[in-house]
PDB file of N, CA and C in Angstrom:
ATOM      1  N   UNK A   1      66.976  62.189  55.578  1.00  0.00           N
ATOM      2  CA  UNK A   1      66.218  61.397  56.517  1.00  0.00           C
ATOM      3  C   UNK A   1      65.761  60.129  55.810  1.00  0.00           C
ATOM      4  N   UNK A   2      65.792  59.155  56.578  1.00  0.00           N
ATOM      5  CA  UNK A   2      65.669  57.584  55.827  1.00  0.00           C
ATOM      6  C   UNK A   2      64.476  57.365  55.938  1.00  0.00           C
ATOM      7  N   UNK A   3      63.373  56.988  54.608  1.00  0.00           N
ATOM      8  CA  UNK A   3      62.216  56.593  54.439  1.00  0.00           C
ATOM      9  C   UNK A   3      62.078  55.123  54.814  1.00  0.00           C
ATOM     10  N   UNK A   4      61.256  55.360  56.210  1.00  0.00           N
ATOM     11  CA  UNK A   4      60.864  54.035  56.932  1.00  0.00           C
ATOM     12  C   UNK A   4      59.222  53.736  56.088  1.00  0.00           C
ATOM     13  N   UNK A   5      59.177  51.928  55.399  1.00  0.00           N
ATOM     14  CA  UNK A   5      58.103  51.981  55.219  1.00  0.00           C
ATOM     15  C   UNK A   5      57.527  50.410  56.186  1.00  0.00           C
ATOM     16  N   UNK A   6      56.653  49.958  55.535  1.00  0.00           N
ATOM     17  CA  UNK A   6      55.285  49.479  56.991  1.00  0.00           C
ATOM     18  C   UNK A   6      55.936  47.757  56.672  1.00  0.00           C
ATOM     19  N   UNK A   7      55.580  46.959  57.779  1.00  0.00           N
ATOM     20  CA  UNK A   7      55.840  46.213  57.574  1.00  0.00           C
ATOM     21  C   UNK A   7      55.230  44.982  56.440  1.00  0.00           C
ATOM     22  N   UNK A   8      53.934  45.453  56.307  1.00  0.00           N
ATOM     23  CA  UNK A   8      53.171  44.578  55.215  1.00  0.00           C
ATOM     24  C   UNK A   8      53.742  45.240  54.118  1.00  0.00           C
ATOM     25  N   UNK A   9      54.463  46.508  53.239  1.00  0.00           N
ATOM     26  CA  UNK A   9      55.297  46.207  52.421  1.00  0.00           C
ATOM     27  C   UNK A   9      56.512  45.822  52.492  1.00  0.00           C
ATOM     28  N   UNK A  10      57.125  45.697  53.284  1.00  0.00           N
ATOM     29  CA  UNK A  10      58.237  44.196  53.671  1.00  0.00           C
ATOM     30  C   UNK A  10      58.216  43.836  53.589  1.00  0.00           C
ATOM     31  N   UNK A  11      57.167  42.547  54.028  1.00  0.00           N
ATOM     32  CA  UNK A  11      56.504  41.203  53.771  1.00  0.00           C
ATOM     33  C   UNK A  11      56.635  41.016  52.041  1.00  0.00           C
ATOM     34  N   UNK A  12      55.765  41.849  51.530  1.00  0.00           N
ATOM     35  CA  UNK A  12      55.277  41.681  50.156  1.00  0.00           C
ATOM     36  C   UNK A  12      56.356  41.535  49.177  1.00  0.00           C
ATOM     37  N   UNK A  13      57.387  42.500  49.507  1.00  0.00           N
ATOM     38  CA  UNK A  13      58.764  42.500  48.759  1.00  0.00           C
ATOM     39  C   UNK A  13      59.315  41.440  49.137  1.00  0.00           C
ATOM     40  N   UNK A  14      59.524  41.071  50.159  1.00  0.00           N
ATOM     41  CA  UNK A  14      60.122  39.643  50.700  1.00  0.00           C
ATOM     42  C   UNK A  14      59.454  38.343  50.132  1.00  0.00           C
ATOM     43  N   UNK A  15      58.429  38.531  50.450  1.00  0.00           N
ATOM     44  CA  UNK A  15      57.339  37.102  49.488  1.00  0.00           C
ATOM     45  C   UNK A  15      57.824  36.683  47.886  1.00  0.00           C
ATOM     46  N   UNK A  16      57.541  38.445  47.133  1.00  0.00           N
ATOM     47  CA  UNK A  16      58.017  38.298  46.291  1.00  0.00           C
ATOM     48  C   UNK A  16      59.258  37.468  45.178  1.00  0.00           C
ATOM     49  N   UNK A  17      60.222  37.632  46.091  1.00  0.00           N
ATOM     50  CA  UNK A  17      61.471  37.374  45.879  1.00  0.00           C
ATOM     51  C   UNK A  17      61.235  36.070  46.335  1.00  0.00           C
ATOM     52  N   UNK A  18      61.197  35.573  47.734  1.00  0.00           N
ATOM     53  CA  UNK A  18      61.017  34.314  48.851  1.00  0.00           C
ATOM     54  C   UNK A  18      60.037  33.237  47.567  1.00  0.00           C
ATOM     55  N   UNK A  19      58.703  33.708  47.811  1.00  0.00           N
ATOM     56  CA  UNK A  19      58.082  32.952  47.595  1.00  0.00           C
ATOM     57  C   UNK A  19      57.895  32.375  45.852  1.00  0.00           C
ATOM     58  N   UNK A  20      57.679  33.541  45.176  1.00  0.00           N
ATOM     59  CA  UNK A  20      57.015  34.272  43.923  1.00  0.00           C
ATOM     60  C   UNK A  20      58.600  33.552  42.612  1.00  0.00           C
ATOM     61  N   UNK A  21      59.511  33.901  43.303  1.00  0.00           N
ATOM     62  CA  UNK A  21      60.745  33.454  42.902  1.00  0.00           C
ATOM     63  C   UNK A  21      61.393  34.417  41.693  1.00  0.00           C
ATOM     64  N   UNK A  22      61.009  36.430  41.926  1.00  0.00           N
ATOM     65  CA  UNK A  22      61.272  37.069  40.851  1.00  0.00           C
ATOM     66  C   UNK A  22      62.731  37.349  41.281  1.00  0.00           C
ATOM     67  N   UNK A  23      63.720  38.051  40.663  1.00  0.00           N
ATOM     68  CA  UNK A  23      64.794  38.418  40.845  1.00  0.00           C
ATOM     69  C   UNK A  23      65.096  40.073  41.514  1.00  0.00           C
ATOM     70  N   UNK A  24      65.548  40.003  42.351  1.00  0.00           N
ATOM     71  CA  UNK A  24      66.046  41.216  43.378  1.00  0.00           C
ATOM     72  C   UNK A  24      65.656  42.324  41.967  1.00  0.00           C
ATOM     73  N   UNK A  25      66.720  42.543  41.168  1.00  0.00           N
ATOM     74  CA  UNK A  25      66.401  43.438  40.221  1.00  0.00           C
ATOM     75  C   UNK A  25      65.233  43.946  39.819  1.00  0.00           C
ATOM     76  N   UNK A  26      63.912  42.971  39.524  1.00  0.00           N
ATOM     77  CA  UNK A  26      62.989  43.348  39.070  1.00  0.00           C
ATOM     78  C   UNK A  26      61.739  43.502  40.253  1.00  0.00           C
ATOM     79  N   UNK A  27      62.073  43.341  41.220  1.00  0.00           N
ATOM     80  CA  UNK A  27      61.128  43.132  42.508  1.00  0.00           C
ATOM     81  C   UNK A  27      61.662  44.882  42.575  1.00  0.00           C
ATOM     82  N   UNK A  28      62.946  45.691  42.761  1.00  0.00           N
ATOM     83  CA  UNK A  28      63.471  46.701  43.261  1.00  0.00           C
ATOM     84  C   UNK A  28      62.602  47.685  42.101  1.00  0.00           C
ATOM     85  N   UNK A  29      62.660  47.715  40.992  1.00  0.00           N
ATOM     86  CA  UNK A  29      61.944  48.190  40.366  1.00  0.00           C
ATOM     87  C   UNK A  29      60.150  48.035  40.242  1.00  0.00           C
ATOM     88  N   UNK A  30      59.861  47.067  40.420  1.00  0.00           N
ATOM     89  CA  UNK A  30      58.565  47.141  40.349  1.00  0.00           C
ATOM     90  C   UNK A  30      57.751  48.142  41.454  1.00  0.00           C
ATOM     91  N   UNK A  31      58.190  47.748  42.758  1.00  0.00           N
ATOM     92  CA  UNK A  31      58.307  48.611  43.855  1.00  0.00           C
ATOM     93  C   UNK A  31      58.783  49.771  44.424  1.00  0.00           C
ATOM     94  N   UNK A  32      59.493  50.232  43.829  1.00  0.00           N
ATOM     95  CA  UNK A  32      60.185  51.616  43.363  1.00  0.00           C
ATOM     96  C   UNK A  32      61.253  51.196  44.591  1.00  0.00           C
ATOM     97  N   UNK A  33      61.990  50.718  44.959  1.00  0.00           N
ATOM     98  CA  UNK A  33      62.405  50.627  46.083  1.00  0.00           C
ATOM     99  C   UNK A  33      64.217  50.415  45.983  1.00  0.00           C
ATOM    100  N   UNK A  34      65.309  50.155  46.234  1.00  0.00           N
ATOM    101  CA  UNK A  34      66.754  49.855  45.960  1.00  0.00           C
ATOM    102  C   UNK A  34      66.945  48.225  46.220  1.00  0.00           C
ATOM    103  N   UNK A  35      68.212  48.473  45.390  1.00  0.00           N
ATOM    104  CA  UNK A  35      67.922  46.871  45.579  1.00  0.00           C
ATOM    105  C   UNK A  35      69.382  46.915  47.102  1.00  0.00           C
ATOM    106  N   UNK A  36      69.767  47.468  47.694  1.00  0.00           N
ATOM    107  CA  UNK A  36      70.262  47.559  49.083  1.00  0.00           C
ATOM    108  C   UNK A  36      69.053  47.359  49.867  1.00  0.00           C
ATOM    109  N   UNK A  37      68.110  47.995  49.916  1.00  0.00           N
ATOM    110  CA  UNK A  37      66.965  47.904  50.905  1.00  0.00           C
ATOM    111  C   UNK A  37      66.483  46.577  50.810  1.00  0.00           C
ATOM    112  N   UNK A  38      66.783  45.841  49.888  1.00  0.00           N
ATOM    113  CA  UNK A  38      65.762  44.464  49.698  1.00  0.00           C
ATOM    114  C   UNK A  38      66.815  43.735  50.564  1.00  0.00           C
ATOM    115  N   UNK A  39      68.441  44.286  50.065  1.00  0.00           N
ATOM    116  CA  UNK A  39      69.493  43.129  50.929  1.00  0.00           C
ATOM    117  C   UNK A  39      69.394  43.288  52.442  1.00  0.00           C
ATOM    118  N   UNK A  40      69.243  43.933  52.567  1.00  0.00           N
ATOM    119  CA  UNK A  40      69.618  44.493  53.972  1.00  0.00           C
ATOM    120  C   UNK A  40      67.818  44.357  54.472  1.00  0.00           C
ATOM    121  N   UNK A  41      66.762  44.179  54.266  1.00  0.00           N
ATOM    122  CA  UNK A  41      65.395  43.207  54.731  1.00  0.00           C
ATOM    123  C   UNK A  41      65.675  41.784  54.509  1.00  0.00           C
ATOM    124  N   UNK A  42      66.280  40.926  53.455  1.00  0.00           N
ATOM    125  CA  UNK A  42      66.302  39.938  53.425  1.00  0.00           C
ATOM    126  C   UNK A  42      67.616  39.304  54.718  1.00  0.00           C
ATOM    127  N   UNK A  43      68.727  40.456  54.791  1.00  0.00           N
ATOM    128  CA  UNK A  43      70.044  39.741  55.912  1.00  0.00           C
ATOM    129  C   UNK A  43      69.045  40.013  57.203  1.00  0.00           C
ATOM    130  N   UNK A  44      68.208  41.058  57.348  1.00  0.00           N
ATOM    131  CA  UNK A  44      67.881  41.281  58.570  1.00  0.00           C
ATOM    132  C   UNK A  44      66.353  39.833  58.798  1.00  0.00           C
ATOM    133  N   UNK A  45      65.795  39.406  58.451  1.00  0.00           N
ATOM    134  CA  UNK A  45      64.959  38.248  57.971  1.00  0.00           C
ATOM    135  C   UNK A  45      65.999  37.397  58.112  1.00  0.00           C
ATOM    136  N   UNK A  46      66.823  36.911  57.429  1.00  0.00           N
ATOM    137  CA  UNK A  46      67.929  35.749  57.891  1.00  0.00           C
ATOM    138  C   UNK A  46      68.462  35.704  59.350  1.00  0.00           C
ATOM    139  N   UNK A  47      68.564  37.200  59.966  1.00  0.00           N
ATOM    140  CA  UNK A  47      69.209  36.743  61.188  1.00  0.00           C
ATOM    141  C   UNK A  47      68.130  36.958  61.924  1.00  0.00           C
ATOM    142  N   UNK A  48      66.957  37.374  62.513  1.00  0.00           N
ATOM    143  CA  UNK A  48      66.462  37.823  63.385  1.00  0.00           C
ATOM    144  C   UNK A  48      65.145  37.164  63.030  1.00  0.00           C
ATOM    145  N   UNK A  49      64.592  36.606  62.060  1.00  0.00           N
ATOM    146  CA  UNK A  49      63.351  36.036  61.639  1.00  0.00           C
ATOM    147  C   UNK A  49      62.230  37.103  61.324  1.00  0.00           C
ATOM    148  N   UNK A  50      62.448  38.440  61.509  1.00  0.00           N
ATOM    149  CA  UNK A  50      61.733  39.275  61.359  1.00  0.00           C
ATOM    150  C   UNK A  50      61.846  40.279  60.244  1.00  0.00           C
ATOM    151  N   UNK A  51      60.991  40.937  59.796  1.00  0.00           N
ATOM    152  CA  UNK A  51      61.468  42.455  59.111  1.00  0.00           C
ATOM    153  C   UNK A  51      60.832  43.404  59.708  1.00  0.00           C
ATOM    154  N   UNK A  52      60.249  43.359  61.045  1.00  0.00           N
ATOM    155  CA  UNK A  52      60.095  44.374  62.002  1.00  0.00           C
ATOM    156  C   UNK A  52      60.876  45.703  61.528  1.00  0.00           C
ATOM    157  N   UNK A  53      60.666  47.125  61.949  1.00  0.00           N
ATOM    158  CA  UNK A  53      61.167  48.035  61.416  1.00  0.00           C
ATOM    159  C   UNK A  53      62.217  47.982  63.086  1.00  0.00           C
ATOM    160  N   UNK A  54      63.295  48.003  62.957  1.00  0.00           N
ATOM    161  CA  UNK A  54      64.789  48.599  63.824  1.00  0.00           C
ATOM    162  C   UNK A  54      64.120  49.378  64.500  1.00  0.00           C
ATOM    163  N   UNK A  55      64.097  49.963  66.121  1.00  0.00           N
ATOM    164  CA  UNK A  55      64.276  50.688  66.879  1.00  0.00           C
ATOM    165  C   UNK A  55      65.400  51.947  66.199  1.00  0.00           C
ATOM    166  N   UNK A  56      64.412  53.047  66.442  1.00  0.00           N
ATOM    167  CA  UNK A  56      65.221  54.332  66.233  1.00  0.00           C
ATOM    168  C   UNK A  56      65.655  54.923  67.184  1.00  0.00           C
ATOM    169  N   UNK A  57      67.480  55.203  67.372  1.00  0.00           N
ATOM    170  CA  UNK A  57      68.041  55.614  68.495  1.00  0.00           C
ATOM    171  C   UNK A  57      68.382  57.089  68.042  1.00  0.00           C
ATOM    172  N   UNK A  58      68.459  57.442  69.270  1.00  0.00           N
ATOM    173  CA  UNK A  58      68.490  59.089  68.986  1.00  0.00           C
ATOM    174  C   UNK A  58      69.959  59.185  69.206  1.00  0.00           C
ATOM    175  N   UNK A  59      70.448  60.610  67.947  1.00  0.00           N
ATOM    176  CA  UNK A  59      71.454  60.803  67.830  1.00  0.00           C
ATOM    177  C   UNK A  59      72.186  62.095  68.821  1.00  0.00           C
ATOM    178  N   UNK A  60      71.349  61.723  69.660  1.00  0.00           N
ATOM    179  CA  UNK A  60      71.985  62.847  70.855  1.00  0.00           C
ATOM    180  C   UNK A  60      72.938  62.108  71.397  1.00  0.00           C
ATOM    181  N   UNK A  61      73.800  63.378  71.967  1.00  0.00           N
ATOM    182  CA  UNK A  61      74.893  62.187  73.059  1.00  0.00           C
ATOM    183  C   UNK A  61      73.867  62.575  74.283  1.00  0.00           C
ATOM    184  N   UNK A  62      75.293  61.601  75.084  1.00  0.00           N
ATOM    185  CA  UNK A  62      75.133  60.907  76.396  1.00  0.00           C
ATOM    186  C   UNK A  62      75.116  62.846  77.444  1.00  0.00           C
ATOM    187  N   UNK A  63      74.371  63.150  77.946  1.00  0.00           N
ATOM    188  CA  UNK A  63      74.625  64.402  78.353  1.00  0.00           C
ATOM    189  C   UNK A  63      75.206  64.648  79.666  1.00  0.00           C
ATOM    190  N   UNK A  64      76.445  65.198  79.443  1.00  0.00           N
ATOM    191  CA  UNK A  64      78.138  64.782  80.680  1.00  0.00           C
ATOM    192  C   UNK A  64      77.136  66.140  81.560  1.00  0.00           C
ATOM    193  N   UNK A  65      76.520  66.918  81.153  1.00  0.00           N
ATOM    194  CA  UNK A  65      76.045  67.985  82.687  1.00  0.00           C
ATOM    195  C   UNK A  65      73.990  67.520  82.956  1.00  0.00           C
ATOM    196  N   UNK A  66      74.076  67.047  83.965  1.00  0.00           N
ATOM    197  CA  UNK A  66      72.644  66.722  84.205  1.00  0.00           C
ATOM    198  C   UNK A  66      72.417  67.630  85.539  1.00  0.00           C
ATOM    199  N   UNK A  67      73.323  68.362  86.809  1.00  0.00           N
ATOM    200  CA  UNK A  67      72.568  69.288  87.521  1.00  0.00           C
ATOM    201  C   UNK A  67      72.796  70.254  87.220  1.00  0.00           C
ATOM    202  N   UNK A  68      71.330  71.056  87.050  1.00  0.00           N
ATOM    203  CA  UNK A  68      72.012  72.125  86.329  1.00  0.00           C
ATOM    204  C   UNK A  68      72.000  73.326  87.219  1.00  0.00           C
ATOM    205  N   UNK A  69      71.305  73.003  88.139  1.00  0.00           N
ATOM    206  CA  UNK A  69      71.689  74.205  89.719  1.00  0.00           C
ATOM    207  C   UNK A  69      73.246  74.526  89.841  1.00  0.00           C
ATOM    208  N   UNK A  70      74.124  73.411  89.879  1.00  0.00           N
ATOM    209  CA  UNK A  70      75.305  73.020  90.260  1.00  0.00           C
ATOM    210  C   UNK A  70      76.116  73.692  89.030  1.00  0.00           C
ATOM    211  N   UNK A  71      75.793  73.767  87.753  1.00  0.00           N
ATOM    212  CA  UNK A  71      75.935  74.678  86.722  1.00  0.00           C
ATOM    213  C   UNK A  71      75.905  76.109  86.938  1.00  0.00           C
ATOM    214  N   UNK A  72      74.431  76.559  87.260  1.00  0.00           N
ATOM    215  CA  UNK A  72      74.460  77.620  87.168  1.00  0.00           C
ATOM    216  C   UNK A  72      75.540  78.589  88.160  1.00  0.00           C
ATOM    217  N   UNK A  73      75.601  77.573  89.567  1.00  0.00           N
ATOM    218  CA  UNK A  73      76.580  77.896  90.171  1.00  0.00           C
ATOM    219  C   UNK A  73      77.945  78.147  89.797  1.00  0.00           C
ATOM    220  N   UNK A  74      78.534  77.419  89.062  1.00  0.00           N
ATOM    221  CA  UNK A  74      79.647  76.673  88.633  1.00  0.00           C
ATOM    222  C   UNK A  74      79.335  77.969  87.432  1.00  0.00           C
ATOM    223  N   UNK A  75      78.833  78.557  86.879  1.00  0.00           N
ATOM    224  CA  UNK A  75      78.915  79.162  85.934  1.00  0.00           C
ATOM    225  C   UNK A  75      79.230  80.971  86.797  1.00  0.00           C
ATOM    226  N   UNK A  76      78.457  81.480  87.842  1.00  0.00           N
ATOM    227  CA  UNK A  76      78.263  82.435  88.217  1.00  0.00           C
ATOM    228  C   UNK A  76      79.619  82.317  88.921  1.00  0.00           C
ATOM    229  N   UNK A  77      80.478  81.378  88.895  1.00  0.00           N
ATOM    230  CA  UNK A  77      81.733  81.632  90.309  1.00  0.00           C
ATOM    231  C   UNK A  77      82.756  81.870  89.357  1.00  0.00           C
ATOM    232  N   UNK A  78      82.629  80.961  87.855  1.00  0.00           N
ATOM    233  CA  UNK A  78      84.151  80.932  86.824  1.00  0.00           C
ATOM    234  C   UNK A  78      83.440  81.778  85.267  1.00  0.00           C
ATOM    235  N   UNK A  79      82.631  82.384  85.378  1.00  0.00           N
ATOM    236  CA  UNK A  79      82.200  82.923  84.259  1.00  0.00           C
ATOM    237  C   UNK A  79      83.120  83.977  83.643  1.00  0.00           C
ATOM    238  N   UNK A  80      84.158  84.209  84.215  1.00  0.00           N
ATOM    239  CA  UNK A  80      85.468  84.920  83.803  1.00  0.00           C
ATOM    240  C   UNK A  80      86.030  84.650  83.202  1.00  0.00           C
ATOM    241  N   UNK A  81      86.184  82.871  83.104  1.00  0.00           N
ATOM    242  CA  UNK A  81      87.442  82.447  82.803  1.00  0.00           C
ATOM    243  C   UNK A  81      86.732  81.820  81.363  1.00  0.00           C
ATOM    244  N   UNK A  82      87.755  81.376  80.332  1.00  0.00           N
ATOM    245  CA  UNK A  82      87.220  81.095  78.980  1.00  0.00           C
ATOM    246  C   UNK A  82      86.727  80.023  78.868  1.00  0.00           C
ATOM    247  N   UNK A  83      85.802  79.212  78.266  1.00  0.00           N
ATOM    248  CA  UNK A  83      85.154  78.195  78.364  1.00  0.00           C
ATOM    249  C   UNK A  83      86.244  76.747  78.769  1.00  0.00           C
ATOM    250  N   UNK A  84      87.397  76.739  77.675  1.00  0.00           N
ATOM    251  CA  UNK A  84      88.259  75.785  77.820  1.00  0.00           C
ATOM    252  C   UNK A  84      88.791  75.795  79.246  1.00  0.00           C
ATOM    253  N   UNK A  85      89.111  76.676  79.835  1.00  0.00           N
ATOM    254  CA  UNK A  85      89.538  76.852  81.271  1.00  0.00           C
ATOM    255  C   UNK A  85      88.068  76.575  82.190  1.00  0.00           C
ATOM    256  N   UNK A  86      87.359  76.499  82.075  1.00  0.00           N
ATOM    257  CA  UNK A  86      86.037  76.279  82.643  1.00  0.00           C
ATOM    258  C   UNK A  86      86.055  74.733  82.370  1.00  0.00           C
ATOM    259  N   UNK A  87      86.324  74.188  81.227  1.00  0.00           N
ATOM    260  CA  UNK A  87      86.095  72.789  80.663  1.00  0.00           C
ATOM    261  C   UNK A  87      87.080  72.241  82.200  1.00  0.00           C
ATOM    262  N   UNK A  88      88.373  72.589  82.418  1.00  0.00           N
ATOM    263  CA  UNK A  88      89.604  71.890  82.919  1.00  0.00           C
ATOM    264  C   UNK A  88      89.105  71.742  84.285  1.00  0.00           C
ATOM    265  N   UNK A  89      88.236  73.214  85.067  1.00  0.00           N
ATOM    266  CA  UNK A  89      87.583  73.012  86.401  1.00  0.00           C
ATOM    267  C   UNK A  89      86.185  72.219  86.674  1.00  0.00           C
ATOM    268  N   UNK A  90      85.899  71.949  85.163  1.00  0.00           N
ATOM    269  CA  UNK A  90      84.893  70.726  85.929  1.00  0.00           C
ATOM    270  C   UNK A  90      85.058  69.479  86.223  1.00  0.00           C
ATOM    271  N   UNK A  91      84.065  69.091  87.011  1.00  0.00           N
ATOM    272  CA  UNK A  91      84.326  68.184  87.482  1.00  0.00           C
ATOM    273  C   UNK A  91      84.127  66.820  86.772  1.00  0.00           C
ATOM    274  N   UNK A  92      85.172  66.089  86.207  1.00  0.00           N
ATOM    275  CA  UNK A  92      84.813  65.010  85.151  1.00  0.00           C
ATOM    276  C   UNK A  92      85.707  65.395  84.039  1.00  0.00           C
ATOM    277  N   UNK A  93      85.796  64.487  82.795  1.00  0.00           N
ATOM    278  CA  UNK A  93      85.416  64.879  81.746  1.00  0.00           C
ATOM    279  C   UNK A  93      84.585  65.591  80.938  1.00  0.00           C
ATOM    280  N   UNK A  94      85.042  66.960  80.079  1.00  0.00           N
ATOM    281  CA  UNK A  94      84.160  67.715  79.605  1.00  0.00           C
ATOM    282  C   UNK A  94      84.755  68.769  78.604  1.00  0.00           C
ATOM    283  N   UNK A  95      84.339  68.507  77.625  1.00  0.00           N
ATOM    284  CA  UNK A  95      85.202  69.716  76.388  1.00  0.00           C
ATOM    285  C   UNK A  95      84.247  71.120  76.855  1.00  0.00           C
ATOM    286  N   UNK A  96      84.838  71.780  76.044  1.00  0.00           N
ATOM    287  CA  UNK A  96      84.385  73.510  75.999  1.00  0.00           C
ATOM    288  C   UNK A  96      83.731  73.851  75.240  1.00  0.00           C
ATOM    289  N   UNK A  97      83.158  72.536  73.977  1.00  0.00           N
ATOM    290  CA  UNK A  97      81.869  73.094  73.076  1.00  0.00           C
ATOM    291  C   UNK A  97      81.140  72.629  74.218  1.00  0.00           C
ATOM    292  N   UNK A  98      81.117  71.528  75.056  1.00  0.00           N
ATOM    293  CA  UNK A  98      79.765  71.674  75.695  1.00  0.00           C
ATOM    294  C   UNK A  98      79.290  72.389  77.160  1.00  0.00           C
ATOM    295  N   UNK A  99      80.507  72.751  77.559  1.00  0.00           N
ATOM    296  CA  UNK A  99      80.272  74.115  78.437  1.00  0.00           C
ATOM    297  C   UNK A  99      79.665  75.163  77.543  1.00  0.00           C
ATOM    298  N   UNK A 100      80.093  75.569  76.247  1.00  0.00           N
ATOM    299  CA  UNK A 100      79.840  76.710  75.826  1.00  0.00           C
ATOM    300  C   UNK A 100      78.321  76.239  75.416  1.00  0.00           C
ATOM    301  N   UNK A 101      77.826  75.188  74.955  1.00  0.00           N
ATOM    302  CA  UNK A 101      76.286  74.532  74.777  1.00  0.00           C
ATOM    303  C   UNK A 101      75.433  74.753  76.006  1.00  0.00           C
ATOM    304  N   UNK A 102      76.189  74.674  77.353  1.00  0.00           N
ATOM    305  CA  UNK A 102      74.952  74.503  78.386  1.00  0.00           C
ATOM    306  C   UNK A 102      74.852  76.024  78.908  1.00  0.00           C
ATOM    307  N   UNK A 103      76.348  76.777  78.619  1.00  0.00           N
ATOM    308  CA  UNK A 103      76.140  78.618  78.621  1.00  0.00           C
ATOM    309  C   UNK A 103      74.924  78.829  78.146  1.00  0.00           C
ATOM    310  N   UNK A 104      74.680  78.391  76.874  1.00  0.00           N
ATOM    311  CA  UNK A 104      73.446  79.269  76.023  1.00  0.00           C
ATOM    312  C   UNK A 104      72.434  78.324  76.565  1.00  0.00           C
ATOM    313  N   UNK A 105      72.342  77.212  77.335  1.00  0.00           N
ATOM    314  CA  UNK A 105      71.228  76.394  77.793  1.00  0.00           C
ATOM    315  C   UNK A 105      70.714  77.407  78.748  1.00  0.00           C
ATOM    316  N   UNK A 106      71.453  77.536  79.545  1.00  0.00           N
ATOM    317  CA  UNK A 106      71.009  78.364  80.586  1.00  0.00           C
ATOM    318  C   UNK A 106      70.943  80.070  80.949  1.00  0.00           C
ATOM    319  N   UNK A 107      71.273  80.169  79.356  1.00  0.00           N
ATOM    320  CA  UNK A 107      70.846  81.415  79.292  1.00  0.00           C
ATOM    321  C   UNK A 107      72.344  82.808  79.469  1.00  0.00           C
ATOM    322  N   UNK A 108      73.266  82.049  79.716  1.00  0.00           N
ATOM    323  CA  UNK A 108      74.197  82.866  80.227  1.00  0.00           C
ATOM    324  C   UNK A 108      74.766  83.882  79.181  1.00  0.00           C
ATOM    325  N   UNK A 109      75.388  85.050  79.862  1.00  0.00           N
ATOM    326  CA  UNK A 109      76.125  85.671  78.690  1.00  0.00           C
ATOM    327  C   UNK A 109      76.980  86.421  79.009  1.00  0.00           C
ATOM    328  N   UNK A 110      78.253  86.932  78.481  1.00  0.00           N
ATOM    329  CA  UNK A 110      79.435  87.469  79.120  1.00  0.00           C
ATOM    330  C   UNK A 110      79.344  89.089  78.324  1.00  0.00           C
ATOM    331  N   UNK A 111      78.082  89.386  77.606  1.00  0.00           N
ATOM    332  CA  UNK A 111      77.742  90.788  77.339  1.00  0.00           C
ATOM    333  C   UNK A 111      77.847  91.310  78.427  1.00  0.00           C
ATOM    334  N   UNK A 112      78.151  92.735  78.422  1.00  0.00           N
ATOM    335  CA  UNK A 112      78.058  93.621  79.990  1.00  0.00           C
ATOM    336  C   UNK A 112      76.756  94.253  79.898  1.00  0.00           C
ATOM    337  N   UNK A 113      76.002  94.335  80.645  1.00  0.00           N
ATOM    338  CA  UNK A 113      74.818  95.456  81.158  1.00  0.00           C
ATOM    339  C   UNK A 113      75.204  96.589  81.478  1.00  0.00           C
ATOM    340  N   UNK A 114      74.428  97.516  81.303  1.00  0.00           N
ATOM    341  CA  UNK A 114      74.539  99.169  81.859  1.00  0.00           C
ATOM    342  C   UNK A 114      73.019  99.342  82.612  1.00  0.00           C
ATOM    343  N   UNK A 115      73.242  99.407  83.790  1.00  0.00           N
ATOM    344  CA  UNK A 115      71.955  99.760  84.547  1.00  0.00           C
ATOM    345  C   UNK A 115      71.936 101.116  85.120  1.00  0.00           C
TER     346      UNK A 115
END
């Protein structure tokens, strides 16, 4: 996980270098910090005027089943058939890890009961 830090130590590392006139090398060390992180604040400062911290996007996908009534249906009519063959009858685009993902979403299971 990538250590996000504040923007007033951005600034300071940036000044440093900007203003102060020390060399990337010894600014990265003084600060405990890489000297990639200084390049990549100083390109992002060159293009955008800022060192604002980036918007964090989430690494989920785009999620191809959103009703999930229409699922559960769709699950109780083809729950016979193997996920990949389930993938081919839905409707859209859709692999069979994520049929087999919204199975266990919703709880499903092809164990048999004895009542």
């Amino acid at each position: 996980m990538p250590k996000y830090y504040s923007h007033d130590f951005r600034q300071k590392v940036v000044d440093a270098i900007e203003l102060e006139g020390h060399k990337k090398c010894e600014v990265s060390e003084f600060f405990g910090i890489s000297r990639n992180t200084i390049d990549l604040w100083l390109k992002q400062k060159a293009q955008t005027g800022s060192l604002a911290q980036r918007p964090i996007h989430s690494s989920g996908s785009n999620h191809k089943i959103t009703d999930w009534e229409k699922f559960r249906e769709f699950a109780k009519t083809h729950g016979d058939k193997t996920q990949k063959q389930m993938a081919q009858l839905w409707d859209g685009e859709i692999s069979a890890r994520t049929i087999s993902r919204a199975l266990h979403k919703i709880g499903f299971t092809r164990k048999k009961t004895y009542g």
